[in-house]
PDB file of N, CA and C in Angstrom:
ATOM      1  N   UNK A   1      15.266  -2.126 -35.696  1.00  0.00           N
ATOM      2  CA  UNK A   1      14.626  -3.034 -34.780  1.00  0.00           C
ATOM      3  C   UNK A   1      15.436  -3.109 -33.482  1.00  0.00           C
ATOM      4  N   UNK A   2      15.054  -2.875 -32.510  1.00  0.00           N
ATOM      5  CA  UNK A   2      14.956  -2.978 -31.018  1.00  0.00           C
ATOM      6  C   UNK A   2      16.075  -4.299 -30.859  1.00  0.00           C
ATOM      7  N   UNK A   3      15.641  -5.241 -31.479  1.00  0.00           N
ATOM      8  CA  UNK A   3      15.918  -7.175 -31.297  1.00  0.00           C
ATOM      9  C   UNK A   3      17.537  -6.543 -31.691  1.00  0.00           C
ATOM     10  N   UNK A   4      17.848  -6.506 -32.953  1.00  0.00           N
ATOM     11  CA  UNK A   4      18.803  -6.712 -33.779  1.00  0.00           C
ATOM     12  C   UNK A   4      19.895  -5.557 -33.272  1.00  0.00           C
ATOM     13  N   UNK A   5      19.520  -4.723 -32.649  1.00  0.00           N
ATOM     14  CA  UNK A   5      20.488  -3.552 -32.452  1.00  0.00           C
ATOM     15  C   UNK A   5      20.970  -3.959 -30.711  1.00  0.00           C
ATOM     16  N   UNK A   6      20.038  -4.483 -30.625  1.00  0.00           N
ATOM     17  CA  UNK A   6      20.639  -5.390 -28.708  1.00  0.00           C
ATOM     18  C   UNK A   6      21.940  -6.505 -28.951  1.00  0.00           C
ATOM     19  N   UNK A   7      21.625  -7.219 -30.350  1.00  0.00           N
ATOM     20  CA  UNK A   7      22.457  -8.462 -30.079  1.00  0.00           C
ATOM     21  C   UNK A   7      23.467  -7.757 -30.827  1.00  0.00           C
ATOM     22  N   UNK A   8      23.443  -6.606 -31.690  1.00  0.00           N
ATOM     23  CA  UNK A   8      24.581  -6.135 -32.321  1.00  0.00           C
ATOM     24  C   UNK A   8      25.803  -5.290 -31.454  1.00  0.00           C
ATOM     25  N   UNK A   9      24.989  -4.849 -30.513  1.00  0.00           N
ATOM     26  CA  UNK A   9      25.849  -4.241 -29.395  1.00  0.00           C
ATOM     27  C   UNK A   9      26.694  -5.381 -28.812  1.00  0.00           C
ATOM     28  N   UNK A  10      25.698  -6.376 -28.404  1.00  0.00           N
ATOM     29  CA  UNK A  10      26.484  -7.319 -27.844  1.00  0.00           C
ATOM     30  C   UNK A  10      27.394  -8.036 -28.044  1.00  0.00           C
ATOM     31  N   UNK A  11      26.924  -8.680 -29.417  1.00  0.00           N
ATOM     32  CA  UNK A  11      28.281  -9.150 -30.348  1.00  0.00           C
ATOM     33  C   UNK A  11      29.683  -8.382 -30.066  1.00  0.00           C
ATOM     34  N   UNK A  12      29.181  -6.815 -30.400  1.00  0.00           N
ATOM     35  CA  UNK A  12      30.480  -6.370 -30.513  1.00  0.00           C
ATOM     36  C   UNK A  12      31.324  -5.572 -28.922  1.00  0.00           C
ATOM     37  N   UNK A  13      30.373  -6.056 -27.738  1.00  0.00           N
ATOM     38  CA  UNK A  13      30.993  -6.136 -26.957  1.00  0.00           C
ATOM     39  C   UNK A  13      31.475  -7.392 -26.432  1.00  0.00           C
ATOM     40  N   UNK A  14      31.752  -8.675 -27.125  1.00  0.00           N
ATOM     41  CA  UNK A  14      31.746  -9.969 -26.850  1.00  0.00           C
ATOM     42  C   UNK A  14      33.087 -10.281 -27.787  1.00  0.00           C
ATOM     43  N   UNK A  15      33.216  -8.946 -28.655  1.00  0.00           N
ATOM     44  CA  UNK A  15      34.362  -8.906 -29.829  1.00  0.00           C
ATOM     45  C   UNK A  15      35.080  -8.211 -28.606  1.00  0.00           C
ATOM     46  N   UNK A  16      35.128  -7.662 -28.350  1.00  0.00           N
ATOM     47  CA  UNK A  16      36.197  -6.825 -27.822  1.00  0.00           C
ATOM     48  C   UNK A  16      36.734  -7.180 -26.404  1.00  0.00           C
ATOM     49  N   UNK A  17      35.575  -8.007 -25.356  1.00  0.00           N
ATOM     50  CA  UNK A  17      36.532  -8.873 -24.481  1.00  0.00           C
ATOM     51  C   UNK A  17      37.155 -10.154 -24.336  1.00  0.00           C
ATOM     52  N   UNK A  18      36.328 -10.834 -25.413  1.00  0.00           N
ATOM     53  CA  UNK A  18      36.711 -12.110 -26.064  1.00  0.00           C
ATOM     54  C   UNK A  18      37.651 -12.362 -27.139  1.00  0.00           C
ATOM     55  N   UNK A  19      38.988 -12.221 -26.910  1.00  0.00           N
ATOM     56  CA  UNK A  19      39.711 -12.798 -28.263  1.00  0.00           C
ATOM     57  C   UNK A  19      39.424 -13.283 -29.503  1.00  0.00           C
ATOM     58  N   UNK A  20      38.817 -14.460 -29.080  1.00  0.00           N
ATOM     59  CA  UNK A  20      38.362 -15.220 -30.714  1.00  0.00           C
ATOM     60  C   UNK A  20      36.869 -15.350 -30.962  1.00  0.00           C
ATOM     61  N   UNK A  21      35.897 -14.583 -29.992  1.00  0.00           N
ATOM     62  CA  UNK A  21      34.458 -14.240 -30.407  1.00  0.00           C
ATOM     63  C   UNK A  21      34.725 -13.491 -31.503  1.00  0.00           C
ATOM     64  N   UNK A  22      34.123 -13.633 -32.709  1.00  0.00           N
ATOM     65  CA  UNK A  22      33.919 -13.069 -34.377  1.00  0.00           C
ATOM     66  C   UNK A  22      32.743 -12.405 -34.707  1.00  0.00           C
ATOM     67  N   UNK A  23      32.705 -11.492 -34.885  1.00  0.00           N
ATOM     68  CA  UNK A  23      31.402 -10.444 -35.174  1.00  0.00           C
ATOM     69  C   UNK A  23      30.620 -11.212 -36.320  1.00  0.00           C
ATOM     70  N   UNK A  24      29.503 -11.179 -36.189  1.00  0.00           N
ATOM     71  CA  UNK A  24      28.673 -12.034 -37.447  1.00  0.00           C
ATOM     72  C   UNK A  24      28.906 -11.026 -38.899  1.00  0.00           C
ATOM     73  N   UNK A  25      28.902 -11.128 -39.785  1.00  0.00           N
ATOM     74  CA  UNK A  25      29.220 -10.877 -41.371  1.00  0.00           C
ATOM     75  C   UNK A  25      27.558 -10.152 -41.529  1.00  0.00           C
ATOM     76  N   UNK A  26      26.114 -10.192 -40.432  1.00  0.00           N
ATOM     77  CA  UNK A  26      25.025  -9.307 -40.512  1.00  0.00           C
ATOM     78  C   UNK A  26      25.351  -8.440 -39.966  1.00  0.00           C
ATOM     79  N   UNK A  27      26.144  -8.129 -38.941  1.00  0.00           N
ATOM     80  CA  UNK A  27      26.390  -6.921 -37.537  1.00  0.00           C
ATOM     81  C   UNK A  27      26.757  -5.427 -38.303  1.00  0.00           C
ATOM     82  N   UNK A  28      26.215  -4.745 -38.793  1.00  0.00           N
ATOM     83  CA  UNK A  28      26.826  -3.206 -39.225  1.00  0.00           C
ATOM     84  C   UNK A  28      27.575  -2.259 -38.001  1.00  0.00           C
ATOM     85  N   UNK A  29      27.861  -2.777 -36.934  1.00  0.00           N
ATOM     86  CA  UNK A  29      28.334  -2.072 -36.043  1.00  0.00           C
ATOM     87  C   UNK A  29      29.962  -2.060 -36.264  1.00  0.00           C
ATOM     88  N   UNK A  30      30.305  -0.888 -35.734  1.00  0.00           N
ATOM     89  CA  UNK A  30      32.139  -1.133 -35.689  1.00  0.00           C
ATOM     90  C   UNK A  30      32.497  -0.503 -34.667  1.00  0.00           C
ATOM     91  N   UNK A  31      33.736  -0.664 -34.100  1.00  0.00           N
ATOM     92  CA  UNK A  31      34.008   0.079 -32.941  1.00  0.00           C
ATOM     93  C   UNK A  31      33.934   1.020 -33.325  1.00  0.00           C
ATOM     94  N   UNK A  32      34.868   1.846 -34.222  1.00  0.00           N
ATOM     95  CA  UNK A  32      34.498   3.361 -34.498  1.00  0.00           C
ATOM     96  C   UNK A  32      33.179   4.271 -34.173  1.00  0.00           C
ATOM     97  N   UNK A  33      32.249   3.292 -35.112  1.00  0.00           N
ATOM     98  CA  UNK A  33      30.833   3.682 -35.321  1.00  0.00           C
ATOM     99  C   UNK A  33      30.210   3.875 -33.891  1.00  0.00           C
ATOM    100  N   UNK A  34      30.578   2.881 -33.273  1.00  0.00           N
ATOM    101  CA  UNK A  34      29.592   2.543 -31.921  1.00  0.00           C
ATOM    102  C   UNK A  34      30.316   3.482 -30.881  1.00  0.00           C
ATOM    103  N   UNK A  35      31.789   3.777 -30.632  1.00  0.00           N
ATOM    104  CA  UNK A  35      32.333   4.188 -29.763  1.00  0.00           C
ATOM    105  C   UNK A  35      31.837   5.883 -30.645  1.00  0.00           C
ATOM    106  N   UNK A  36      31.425   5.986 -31.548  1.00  0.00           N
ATOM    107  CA  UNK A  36      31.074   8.213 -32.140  1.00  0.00           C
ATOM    108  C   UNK A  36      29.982   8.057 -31.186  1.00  0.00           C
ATOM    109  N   UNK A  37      28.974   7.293 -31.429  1.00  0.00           N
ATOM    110  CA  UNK A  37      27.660   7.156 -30.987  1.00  0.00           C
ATOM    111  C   UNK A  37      27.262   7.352 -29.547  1.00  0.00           C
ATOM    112  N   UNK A  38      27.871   6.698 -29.158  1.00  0.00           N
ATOM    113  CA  UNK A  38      28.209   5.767 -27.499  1.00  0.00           C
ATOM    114  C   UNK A  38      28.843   7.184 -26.531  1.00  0.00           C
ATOM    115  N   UNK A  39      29.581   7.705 -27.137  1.00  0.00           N
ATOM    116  CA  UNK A  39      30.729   9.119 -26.580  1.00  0.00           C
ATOM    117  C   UNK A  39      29.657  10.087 -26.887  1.00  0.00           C
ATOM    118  N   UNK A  40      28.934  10.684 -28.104  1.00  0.00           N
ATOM    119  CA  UNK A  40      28.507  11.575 -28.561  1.00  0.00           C
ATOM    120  C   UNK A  40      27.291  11.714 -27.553  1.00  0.00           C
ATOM    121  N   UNK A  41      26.588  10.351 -27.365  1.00  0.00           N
ATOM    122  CA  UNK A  41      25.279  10.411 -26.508  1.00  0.00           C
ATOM    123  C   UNK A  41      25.655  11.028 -24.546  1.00  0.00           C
ATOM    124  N   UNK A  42      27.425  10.912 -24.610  1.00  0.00           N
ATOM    125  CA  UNK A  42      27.406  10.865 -23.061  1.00  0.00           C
ATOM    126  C   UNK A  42      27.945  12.316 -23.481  1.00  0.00           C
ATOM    127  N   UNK A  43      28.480  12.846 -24.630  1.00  0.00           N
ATOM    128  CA  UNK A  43      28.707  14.691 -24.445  1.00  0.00           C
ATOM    129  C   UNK A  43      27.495  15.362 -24.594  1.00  0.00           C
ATOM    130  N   UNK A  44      26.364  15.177 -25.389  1.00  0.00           N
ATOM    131  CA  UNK A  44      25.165  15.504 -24.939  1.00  0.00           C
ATOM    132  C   UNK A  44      24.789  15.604 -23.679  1.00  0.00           C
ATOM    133  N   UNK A  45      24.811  14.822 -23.347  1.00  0.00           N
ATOM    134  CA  UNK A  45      24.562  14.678 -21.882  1.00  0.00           C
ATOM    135  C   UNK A  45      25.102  15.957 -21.112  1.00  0.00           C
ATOM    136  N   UNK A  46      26.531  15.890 -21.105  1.00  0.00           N
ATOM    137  CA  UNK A  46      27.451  16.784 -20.328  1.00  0.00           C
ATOM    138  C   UNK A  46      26.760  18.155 -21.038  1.00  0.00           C
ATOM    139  N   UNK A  47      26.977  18.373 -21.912  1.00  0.00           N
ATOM    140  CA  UNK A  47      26.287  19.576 -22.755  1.00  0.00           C
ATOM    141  C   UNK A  47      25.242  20.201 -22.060  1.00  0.00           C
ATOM    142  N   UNK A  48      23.916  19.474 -21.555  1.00  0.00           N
ATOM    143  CA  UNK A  48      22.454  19.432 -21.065  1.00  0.00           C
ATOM    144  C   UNK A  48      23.129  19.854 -19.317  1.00  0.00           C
ATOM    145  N   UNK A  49      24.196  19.580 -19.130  1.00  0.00           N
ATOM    146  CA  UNK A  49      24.071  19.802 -17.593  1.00  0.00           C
ATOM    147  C   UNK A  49      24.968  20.737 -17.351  1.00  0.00           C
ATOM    148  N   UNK A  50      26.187  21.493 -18.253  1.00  0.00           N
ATOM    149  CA  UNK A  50      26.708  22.640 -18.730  1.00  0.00           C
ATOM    150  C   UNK A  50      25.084  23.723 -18.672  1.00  0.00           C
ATOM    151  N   UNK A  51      24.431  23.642 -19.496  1.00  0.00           N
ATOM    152  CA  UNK A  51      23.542  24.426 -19.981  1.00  0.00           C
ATOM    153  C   UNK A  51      22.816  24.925 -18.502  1.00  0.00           C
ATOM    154  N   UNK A  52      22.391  23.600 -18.193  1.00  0.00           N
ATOM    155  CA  UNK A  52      21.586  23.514 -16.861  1.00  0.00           C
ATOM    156  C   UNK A  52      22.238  24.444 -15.574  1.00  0.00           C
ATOM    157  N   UNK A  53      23.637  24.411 -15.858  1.00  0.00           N
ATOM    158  CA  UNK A  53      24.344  25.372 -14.941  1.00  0.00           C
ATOM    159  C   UNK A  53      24.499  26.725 -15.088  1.00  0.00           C
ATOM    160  N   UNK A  54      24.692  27.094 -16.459  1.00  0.00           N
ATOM    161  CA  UNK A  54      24.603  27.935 -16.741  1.00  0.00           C
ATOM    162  C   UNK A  54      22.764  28.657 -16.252  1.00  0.00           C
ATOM    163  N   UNK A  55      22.005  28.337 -16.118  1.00  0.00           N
ATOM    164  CA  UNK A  55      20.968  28.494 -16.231  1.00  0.00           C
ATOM    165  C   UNK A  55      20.869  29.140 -14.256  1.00  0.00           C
ATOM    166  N   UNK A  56      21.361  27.809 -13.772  1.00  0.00           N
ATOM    167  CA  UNK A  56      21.916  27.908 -12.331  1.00  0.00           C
ATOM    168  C   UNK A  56      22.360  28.704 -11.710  1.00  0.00           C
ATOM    169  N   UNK A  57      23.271  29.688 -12.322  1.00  0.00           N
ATOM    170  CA  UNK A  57      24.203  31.287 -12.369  1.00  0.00           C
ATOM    171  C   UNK A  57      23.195  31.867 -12.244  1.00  0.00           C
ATOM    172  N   UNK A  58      22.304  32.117 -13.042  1.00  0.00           N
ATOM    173  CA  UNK A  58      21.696  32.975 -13.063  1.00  0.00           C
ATOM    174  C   UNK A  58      20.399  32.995 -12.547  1.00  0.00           C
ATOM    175  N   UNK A  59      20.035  31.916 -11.926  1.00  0.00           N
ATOM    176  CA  UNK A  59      18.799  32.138 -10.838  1.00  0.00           C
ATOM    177  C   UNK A  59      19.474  32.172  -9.287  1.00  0.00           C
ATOM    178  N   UNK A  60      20.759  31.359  -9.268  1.00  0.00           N
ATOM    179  CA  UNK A  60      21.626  31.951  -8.319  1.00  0.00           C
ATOM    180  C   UNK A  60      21.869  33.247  -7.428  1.00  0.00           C
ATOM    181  N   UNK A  61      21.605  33.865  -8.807  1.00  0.00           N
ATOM    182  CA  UNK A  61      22.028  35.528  -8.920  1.00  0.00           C
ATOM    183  C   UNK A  61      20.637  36.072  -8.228  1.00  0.00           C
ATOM    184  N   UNK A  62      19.924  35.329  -8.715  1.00  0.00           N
ATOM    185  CA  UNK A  62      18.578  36.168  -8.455  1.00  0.00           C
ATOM    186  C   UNK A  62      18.032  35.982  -7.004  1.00  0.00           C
ATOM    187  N   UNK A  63      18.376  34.464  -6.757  1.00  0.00           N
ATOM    188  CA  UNK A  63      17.907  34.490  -5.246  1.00  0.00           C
ATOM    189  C   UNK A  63      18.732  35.666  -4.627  1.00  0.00           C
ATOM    190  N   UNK A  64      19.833  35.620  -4.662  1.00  0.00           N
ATOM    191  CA  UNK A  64      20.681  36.792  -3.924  1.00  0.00           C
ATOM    192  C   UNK A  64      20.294  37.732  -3.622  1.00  0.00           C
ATOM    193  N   UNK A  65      20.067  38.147  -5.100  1.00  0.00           N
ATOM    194  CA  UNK A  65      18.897  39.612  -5.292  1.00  0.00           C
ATOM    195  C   UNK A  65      18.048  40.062  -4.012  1.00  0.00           C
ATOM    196  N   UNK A  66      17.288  38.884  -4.380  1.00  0.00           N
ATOM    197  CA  UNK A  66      15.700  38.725  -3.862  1.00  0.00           C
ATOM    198  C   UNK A  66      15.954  38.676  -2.525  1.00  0.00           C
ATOM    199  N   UNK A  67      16.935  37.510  -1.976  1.00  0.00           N
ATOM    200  CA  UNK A  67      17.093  36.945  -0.838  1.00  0.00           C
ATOM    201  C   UNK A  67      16.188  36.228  -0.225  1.00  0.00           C
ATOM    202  N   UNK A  68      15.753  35.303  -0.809  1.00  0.00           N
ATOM    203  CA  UNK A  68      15.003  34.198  -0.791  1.00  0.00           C
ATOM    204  C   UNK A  68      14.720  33.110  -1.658  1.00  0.00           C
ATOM    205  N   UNK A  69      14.597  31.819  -0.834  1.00  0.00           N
ATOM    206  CA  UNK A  69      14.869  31.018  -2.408  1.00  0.00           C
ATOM    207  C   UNK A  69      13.723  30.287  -3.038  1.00  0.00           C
ATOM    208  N   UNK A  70      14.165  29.645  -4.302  1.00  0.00           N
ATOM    209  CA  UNK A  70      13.024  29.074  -5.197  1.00  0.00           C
ATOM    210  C   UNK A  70      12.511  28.387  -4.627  1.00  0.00           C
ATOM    211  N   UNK A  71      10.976  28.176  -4.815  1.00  0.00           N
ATOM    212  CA  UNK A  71       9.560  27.745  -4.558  1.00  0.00           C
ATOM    213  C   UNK A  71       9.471  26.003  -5.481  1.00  0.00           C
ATOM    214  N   UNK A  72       9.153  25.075  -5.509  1.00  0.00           N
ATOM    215  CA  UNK A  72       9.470  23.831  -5.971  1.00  0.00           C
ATOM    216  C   UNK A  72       7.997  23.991  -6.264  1.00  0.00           C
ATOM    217  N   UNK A  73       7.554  23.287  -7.335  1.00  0.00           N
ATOM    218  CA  UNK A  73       5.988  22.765  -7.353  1.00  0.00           C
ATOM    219  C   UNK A  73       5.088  22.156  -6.362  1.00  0.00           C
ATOM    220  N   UNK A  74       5.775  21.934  -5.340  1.00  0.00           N
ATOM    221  CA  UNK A  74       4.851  20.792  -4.179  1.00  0.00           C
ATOM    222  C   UNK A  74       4.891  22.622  -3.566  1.00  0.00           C
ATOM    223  N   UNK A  75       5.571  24.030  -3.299  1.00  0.00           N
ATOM    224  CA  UNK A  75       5.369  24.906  -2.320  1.00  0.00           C
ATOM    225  C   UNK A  75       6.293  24.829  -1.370  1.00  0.00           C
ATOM    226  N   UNK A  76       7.542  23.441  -1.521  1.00  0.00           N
ATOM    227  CA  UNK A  76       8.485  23.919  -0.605  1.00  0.00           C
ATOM    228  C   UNK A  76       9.618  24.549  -1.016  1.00  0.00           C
ATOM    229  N   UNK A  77      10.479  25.328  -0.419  1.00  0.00           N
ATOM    230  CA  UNK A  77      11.846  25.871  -0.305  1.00  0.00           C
ATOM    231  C   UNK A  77      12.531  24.755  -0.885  1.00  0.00           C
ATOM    232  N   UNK A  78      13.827  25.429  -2.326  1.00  0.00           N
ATOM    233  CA  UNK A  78      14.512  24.244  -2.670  1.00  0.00           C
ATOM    234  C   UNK A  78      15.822  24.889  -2.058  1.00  0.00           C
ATOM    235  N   UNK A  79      16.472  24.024  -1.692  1.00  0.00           N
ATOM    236  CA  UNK A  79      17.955  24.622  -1.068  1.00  0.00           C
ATOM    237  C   UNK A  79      18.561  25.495  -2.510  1.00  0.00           C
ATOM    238  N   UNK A  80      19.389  26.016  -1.702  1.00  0.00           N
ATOM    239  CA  UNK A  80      20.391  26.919  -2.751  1.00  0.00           C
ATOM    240  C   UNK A  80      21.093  25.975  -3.653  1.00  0.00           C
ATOM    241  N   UNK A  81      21.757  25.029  -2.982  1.00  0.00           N
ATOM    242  CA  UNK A  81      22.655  24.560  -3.652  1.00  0.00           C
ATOM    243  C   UNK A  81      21.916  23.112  -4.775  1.00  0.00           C
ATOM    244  N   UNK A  82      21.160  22.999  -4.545  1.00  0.00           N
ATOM    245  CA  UNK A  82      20.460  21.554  -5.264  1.00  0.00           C
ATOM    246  C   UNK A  82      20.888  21.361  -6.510  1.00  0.00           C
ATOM    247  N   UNK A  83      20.671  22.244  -7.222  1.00  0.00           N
ATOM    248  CA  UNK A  83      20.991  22.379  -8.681  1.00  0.00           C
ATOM    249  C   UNK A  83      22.745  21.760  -8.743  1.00  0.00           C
ATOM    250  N   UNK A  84      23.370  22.374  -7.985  1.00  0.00           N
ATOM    251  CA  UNK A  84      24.738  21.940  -7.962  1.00  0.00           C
ATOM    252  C   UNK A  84      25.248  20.172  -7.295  1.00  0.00           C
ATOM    253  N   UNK A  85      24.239  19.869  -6.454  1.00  0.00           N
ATOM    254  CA  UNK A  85      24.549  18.799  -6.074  1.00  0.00           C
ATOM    255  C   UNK A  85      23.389  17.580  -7.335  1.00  0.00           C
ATOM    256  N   UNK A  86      22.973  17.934  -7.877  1.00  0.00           N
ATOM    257  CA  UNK A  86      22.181  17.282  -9.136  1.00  0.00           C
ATOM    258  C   UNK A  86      23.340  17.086 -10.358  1.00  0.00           C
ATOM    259  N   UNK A  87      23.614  18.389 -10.560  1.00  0.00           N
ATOM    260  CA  UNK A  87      24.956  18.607 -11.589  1.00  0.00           C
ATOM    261  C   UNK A  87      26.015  17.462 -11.346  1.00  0.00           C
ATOM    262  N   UNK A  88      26.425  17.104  -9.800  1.00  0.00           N
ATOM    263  CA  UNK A  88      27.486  16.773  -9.831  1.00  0.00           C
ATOM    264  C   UNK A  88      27.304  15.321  -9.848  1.00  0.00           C
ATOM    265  N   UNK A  89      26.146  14.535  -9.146  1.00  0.00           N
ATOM    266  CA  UNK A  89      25.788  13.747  -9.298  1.00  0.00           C
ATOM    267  C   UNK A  89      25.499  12.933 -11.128  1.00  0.00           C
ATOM    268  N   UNK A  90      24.682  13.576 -11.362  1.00  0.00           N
ATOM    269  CA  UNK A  90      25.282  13.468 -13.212  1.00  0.00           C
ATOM    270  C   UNK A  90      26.301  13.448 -13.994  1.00  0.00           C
ATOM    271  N   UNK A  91      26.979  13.938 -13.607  1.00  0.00           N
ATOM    272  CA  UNK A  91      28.570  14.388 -13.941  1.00  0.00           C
ATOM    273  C   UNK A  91      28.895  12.822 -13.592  1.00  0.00           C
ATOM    274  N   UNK A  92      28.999  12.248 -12.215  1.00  0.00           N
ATOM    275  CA  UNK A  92      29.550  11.191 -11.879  1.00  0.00           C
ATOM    276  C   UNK A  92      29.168   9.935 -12.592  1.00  0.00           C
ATOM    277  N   UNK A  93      27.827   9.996 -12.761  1.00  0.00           N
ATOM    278  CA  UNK A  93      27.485   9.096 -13.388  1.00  0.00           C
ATOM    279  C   UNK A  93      27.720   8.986 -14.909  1.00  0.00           C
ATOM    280  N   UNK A  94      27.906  10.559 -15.396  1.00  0.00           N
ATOM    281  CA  UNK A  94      28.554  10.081 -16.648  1.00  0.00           C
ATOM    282  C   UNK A  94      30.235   9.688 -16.312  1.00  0.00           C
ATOM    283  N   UNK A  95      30.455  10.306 -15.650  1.00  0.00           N
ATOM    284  CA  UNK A  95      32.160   9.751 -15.697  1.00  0.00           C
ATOM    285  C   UNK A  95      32.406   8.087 -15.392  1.00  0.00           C
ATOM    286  N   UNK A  96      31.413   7.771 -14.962  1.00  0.00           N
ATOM    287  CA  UNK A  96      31.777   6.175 -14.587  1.00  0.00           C
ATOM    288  C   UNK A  96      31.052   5.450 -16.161  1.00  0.00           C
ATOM    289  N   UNK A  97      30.346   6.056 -16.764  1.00  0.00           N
ATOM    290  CA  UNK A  97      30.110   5.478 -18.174  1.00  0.00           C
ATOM    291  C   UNK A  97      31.396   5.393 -19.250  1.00  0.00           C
ATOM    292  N   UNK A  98      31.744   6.808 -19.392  1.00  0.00           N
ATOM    293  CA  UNK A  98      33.005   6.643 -19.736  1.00  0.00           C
ATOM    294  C   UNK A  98      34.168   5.809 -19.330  1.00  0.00           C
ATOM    295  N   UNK A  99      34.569   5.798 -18.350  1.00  0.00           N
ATOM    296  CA  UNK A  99      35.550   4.812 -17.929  1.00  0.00           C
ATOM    297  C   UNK A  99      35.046   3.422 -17.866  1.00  0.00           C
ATOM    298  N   UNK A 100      34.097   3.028 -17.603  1.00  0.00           N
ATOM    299  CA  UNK A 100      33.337   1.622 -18.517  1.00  0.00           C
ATOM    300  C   UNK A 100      33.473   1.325 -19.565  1.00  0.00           C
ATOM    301  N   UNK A 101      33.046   2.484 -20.123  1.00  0.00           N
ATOM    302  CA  UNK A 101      33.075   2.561 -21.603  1.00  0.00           C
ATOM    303  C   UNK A 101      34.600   2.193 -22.457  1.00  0.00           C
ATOM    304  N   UNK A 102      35.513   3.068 -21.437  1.00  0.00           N
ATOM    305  CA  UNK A 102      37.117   3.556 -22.271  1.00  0.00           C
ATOM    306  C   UNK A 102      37.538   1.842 -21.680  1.00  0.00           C
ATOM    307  N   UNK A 103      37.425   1.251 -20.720  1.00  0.00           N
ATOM    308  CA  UNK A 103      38.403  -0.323 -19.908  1.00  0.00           C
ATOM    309  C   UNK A 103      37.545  -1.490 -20.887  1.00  0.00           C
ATOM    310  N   UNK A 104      36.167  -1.379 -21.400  1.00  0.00           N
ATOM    311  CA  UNK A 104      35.634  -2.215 -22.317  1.00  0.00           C
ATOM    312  C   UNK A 104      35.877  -2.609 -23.340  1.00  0.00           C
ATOM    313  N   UNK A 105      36.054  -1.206 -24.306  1.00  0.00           N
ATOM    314  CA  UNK A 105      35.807  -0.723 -25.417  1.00  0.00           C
ATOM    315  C   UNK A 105      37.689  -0.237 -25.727  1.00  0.00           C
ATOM    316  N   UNK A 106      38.161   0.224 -25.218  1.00  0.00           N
ATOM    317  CA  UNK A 106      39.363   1.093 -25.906  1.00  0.00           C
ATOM    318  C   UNK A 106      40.128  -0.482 -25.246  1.00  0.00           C
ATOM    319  N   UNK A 107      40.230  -0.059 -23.838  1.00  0.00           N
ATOM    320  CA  UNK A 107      41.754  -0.647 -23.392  1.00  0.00           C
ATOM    321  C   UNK A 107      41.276  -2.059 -23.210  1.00  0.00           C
ATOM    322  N   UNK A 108      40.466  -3.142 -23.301  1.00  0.00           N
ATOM    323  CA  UNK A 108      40.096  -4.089 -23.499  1.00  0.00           C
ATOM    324  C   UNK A 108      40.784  -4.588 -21.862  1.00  0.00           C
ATOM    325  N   UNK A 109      40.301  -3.960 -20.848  1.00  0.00           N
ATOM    326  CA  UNK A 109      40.925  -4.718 -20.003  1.00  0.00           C
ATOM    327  C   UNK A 109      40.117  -4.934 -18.798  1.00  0.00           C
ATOM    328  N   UNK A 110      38.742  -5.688 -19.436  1.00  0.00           N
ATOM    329  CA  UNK A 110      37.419  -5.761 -18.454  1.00  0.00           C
ATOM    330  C   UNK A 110      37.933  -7.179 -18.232  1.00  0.00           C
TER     331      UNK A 110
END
């Protein structure tokens, strides 16, 4: 349930900046559990935009080839570099999850 997995997060982010806030005895969450979950969903991530680059190389390659670049669905010219400035933009935004994540969750020093 949607309900129960919101306040369970919360609890146990309410455990971890709050001293004497106490996780309820219903909550199945643990840091462990939540921090595999929580990390695993943001290396996916990184994974998907690894891939995406890789993918990038090699149409890279091809505009070169060709010497002209990819066609977008609307019919306009996409710059060369887009793919790379998308990448990096993602990248950032996962890196600021993580370090949210690590000052919340690890080093308790939100």
């Amino acid at each position: 349930m949607a309900g129960y997995d919101i306040i369970n997060r919360l609890e146990l982010f309410l455990n971890r900046v709050l001293p004497d806030f106490e996780l309820s005895i219903e909550n199945p969450l643990t840091l462990k559990s939540y921090s595999q979950e929580y990390i695993g969903d943001i290396a996916s991530e990184i994974n998907r935009v690894a891939d995406s680059l890789k993918q990038y190389c090699f149409c890279l390659s091809e505009m070169a080839r060709k010497q002209e670049l990819e066609i977008g669905w609307d019919g306009k010219k996409i710059a060369p570099s887009r793919q790379i400035e998308y990448s990096i933009s993602t990248l950032t935004e996962l890196k600021e999850k993580v370090d949210t994540f690590w000052k919340a969750y690890i080093d308790k020093s939100v």
